[in-house]
N, C-alpha and C. Protein backbone atom coordinates (compact mmCIF):
# COMPACT_ATOMS: atom_id res chain seq x y z
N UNK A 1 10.40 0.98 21.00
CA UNK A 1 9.36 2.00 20.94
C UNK A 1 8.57 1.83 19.65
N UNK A 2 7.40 2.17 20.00
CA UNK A 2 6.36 1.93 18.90
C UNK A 2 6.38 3.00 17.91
N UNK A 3 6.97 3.16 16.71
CA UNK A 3 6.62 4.70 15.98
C UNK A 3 6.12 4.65 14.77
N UNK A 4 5.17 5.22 14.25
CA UNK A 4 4.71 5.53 13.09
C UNK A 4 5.07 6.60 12.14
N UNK A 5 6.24 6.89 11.53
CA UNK A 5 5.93 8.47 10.93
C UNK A 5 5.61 8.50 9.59
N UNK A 6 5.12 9.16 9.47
CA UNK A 6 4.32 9.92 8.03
C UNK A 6 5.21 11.37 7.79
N UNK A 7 5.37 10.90 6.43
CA UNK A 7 5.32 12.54 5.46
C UNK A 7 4.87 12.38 4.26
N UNK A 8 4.64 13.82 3.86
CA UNK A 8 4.04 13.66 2.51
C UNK A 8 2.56 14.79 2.75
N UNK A 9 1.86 14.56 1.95
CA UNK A 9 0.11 15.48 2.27
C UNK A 9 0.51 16.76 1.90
N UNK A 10 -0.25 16.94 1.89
CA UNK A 10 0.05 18.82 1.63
C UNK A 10 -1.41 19.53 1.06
N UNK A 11 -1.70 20.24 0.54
CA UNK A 11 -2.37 20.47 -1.01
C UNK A 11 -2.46 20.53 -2.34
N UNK A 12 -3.08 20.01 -2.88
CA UNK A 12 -2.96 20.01 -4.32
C UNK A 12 -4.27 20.75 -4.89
N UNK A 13 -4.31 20.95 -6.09
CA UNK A 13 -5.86 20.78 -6.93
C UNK A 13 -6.35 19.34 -7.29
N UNK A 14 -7.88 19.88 -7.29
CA UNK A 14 -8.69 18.50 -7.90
C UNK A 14 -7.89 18.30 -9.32
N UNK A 15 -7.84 16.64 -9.28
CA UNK A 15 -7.01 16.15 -10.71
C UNK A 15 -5.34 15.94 -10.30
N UNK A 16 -4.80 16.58 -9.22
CA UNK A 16 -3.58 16.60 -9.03
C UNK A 16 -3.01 14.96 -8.62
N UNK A 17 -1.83 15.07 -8.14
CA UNK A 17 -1.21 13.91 -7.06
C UNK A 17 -0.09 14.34 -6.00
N UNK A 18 -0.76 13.31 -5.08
CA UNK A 18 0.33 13.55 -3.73
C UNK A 18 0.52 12.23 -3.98
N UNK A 19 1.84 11.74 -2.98
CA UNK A 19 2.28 10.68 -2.70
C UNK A 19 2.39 11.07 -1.02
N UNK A 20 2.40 9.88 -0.02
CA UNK A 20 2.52 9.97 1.18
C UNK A 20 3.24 8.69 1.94
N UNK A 21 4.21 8.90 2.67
CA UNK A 21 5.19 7.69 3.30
C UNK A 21 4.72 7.89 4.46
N UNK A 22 5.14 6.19 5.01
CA UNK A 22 4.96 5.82 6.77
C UNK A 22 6.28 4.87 6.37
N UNK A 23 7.11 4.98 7.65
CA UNK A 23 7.94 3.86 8.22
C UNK A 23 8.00 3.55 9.78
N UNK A 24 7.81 2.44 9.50
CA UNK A 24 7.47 2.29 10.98
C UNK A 24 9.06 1.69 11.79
N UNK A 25 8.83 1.71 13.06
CA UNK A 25 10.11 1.57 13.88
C UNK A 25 10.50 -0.02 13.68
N UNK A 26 11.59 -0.32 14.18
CA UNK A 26 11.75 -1.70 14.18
C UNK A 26 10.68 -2.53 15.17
N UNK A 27 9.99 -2.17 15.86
CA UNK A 27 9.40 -3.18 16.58
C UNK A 27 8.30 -3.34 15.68
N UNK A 28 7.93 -2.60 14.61
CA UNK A 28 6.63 -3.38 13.77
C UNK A 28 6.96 -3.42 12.25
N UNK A 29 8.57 -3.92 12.35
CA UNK A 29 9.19 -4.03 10.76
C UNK A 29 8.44 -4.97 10.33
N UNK A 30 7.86 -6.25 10.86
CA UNK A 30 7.50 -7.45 10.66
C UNK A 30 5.66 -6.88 10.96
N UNK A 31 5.14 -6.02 10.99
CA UNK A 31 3.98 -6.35 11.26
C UNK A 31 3.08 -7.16 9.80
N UNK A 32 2.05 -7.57 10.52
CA UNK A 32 1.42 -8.56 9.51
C UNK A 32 0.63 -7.59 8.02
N UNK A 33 -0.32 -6.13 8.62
CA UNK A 33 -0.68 -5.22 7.71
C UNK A 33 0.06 -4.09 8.44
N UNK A 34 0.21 -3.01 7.23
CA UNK A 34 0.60 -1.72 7.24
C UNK A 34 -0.75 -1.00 6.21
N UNK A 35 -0.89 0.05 6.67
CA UNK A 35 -1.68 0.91 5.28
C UNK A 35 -1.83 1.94 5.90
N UNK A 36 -3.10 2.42 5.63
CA UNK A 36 -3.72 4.37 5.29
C UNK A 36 -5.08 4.14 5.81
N UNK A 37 -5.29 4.62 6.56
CA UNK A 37 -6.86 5.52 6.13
C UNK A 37 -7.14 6.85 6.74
N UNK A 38 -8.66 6.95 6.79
CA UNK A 38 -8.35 8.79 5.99
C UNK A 38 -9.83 8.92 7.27
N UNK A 39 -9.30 10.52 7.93
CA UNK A 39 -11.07 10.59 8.64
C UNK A 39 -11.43 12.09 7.91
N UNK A 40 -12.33 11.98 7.47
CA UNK A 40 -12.99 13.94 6.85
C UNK A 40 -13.61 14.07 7.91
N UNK A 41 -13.56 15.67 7.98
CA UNK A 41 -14.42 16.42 9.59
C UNK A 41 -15.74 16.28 9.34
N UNK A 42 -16.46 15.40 10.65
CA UNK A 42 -17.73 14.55 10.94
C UNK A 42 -17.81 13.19 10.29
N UNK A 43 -16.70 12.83 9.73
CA UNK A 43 -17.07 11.04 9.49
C UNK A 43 -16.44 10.78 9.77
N UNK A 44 -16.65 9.14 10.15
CA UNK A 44 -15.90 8.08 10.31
C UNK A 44 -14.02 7.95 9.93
N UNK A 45 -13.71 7.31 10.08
CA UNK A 45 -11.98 6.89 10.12
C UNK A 45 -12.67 5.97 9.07
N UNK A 46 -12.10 5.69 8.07
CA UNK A 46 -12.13 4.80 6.77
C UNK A 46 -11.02 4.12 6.69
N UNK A 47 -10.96 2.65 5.64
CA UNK A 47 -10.20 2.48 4.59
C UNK A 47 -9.30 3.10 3.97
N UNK A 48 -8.41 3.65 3.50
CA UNK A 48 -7.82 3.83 1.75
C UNK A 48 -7.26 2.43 1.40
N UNK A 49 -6.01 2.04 2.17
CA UNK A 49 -5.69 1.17 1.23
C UNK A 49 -4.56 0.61 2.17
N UNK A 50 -3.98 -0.93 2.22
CA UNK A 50 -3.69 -1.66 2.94
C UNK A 50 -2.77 -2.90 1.84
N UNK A 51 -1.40 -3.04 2.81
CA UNK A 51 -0.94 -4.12 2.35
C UNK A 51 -0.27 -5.37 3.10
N UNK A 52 -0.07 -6.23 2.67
CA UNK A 52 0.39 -7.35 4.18
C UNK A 52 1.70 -7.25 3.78
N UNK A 53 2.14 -8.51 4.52
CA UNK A 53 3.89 -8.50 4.53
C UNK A 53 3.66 -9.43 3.53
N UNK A 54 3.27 -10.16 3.16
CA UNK A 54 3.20 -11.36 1.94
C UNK A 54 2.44 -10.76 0.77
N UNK A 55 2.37 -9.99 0.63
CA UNK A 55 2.20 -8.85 -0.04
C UNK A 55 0.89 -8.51 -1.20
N UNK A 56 -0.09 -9.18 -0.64
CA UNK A 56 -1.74 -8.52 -0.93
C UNK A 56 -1.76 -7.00 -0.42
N UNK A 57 -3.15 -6.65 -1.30
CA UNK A 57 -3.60 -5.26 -1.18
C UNK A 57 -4.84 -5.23 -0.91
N UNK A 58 -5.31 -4.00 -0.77
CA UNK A 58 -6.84 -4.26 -0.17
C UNK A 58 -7.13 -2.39 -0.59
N UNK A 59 -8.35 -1.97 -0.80
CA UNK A 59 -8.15 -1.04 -1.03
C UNK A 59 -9.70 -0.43 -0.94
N UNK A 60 -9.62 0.76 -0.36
CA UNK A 60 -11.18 1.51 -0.36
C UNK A 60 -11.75 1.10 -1.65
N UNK A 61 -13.94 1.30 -1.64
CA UNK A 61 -14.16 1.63 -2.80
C UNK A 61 -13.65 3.01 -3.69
N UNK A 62 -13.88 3.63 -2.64
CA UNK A 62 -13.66 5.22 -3.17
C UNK A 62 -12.46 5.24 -4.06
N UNK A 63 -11.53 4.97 -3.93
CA UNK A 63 -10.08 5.15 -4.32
C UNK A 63 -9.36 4.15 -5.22
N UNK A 64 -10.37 2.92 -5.12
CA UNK A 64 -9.94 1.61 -6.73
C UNK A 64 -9.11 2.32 -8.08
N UNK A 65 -8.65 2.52 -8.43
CA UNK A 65 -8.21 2.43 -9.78
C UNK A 65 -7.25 4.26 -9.74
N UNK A 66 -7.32 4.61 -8.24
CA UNK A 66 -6.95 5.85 -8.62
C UNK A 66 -5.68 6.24 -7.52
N UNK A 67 -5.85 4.89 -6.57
CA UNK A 67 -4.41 5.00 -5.55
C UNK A 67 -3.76 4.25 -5.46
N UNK A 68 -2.56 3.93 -5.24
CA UNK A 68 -1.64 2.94 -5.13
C UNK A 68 -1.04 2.55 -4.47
N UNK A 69 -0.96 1.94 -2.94
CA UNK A 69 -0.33 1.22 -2.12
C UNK A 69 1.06 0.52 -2.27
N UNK A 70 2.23 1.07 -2.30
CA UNK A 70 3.39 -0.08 -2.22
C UNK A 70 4.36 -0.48 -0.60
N UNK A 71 4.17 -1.43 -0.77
CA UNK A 71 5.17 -1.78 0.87
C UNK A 71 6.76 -2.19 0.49
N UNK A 72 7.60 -2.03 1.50
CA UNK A 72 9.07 -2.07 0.93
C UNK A 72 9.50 -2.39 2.61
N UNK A 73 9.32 -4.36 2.28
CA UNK A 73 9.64 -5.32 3.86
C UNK A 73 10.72 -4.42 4.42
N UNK A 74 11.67 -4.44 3.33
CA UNK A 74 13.43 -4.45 3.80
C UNK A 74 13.38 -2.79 4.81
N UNK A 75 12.63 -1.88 3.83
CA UNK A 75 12.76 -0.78 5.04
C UNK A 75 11.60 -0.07 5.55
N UNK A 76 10.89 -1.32 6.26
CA UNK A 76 9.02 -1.35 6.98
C UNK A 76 8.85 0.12 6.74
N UNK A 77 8.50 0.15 5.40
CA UNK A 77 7.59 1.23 5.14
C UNK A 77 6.59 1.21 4.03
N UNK A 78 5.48 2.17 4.00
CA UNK A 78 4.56 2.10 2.96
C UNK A 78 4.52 3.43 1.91
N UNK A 79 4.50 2.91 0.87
CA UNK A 79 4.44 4.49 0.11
C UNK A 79 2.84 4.49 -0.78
N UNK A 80 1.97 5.71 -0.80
CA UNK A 80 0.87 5.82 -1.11
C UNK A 80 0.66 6.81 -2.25
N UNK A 81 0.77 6.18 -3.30
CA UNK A 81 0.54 7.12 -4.73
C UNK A 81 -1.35 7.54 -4.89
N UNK A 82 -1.16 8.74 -5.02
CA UNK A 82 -2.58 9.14 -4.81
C UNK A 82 -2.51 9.84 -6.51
N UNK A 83 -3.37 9.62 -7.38
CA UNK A 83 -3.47 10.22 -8.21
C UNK A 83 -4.77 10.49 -8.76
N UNK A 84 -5.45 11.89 -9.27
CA UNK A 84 -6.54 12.18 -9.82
C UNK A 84 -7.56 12.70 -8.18
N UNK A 85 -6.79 12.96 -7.66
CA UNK A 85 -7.56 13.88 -6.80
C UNK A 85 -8.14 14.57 -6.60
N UNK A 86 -9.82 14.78 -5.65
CA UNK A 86 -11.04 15.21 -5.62
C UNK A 86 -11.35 15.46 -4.36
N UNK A 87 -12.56 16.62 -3.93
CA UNK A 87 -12.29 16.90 -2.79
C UNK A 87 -13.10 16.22 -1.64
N UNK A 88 -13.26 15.24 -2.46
CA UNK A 88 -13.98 14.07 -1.54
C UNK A 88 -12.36 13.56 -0.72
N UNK A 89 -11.60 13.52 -1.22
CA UNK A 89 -10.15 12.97 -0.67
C UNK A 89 -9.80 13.90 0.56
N UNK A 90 -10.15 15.22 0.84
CA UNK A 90 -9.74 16.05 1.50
C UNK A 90 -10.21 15.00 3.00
N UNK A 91 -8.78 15.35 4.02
CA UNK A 91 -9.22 14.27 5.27
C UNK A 91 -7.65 14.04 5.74
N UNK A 92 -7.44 14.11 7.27
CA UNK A 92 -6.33 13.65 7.52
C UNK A 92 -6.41 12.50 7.31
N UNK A 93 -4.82 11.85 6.97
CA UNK A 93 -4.13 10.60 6.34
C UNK A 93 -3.81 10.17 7.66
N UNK A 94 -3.98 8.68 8.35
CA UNK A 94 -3.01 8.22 9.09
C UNK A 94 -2.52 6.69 8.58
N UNK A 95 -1.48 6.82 9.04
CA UNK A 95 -0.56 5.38 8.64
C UNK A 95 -0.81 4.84 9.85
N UNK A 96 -1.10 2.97 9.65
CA UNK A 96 -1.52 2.23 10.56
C UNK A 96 -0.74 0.84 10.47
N UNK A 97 -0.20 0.48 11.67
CA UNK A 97 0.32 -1.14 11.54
C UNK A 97 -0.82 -2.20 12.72
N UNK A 98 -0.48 -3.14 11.65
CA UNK A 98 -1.39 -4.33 12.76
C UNK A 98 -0.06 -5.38 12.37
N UNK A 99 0.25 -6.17 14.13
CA UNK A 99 1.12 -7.11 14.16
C UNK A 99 0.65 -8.38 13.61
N UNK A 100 -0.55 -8.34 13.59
CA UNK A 100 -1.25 -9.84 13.16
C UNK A 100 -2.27 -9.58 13.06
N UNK A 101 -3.15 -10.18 12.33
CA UNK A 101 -4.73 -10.01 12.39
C UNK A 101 -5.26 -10.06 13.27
N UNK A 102 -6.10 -9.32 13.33
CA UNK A 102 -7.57 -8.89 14.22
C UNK A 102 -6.40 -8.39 15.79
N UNK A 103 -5.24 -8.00 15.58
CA UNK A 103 -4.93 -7.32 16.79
C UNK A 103 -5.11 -5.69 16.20
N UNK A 104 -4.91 -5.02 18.13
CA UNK A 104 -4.66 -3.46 17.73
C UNK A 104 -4.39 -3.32 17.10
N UNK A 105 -4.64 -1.93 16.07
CA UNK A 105 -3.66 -1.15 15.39
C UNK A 105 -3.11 -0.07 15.84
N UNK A 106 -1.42 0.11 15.22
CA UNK A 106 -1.24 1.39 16.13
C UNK A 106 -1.27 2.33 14.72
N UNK A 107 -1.10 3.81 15.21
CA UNK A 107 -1.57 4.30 14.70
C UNK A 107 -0.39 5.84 14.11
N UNK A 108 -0.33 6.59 13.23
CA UNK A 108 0.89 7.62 13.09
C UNK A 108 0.00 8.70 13.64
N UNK A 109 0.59 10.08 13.38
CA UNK A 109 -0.30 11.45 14.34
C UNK A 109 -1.18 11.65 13.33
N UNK A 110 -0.79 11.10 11.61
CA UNK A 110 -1.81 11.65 10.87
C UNK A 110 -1.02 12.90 9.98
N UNK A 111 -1.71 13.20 9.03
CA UNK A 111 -1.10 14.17 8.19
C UNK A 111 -1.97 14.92 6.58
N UNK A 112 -2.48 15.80 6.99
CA UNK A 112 -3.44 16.58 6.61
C UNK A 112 -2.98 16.85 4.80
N UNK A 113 -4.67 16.37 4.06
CA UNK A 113 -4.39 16.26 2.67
C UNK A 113 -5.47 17.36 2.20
N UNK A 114 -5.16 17.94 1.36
CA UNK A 114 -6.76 19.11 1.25
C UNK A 114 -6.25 19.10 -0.45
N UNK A 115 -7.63 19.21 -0.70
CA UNK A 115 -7.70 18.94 -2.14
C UNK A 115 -8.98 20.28 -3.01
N UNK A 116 -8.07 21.53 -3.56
CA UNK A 116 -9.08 22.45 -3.78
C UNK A 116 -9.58 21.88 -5.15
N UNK A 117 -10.77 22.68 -4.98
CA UNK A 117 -11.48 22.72 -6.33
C UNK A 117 -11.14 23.47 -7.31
């Protein structure tokens, strides 16, 4: 079975930090990328931030120098250090695996980050 779960998100204040986990099931321990991205109500599904199994990163503009992506092969999961948060960040989080490039991604239910002023 295919599973994505996420915890973590919550609210904070602007300036604060969340951290947010995905582990995915054994059938996508090995996938090729794992990461994040984020949709705010009326835009697009974005970027945050992405890592492979050989272990590059990739990462929104928005979020350069202020989030942190780590992957951990041994127990297919991703952990997402968010720090200095703004309410441009406000947006459900979903955790995403791709088995190989340029295939599907699947996708977690998502997990709601709100960031007051």
């Amino acid at each position: 079975q295919v599973q994505l779960m996420e915890s973590g998100g919550g609210f904070v204040q602007s300036g604060g930090s969340l951290r947010l986990s995905c582990v995915a099931s054994t059938m996508l321990s090995r996938a090729h990328t794992m990461g994040w991205y984020r949709q705010a109500p009326g835009k697009e599904r974005e970027l945050v931030a992405e890592a492979t199994l050989g272990g590059s990163t990739n990462y929104g503009d928005s979020v350069k120098g202020r989030f942190t992506i780590t992957r951990d092969n041994a127990k297919s999961s991703i952990t997402l250090e968010m720090n200095n948060l703004n309410s441009e960040d406000t947006a459900v989080y979903y955790c995403s695996a791709q088995e190989r490039p340029n295939y599907p991604r699947y996708w977690g239910r998502g997990t709601q980050v709100t960031v007051g002023s």
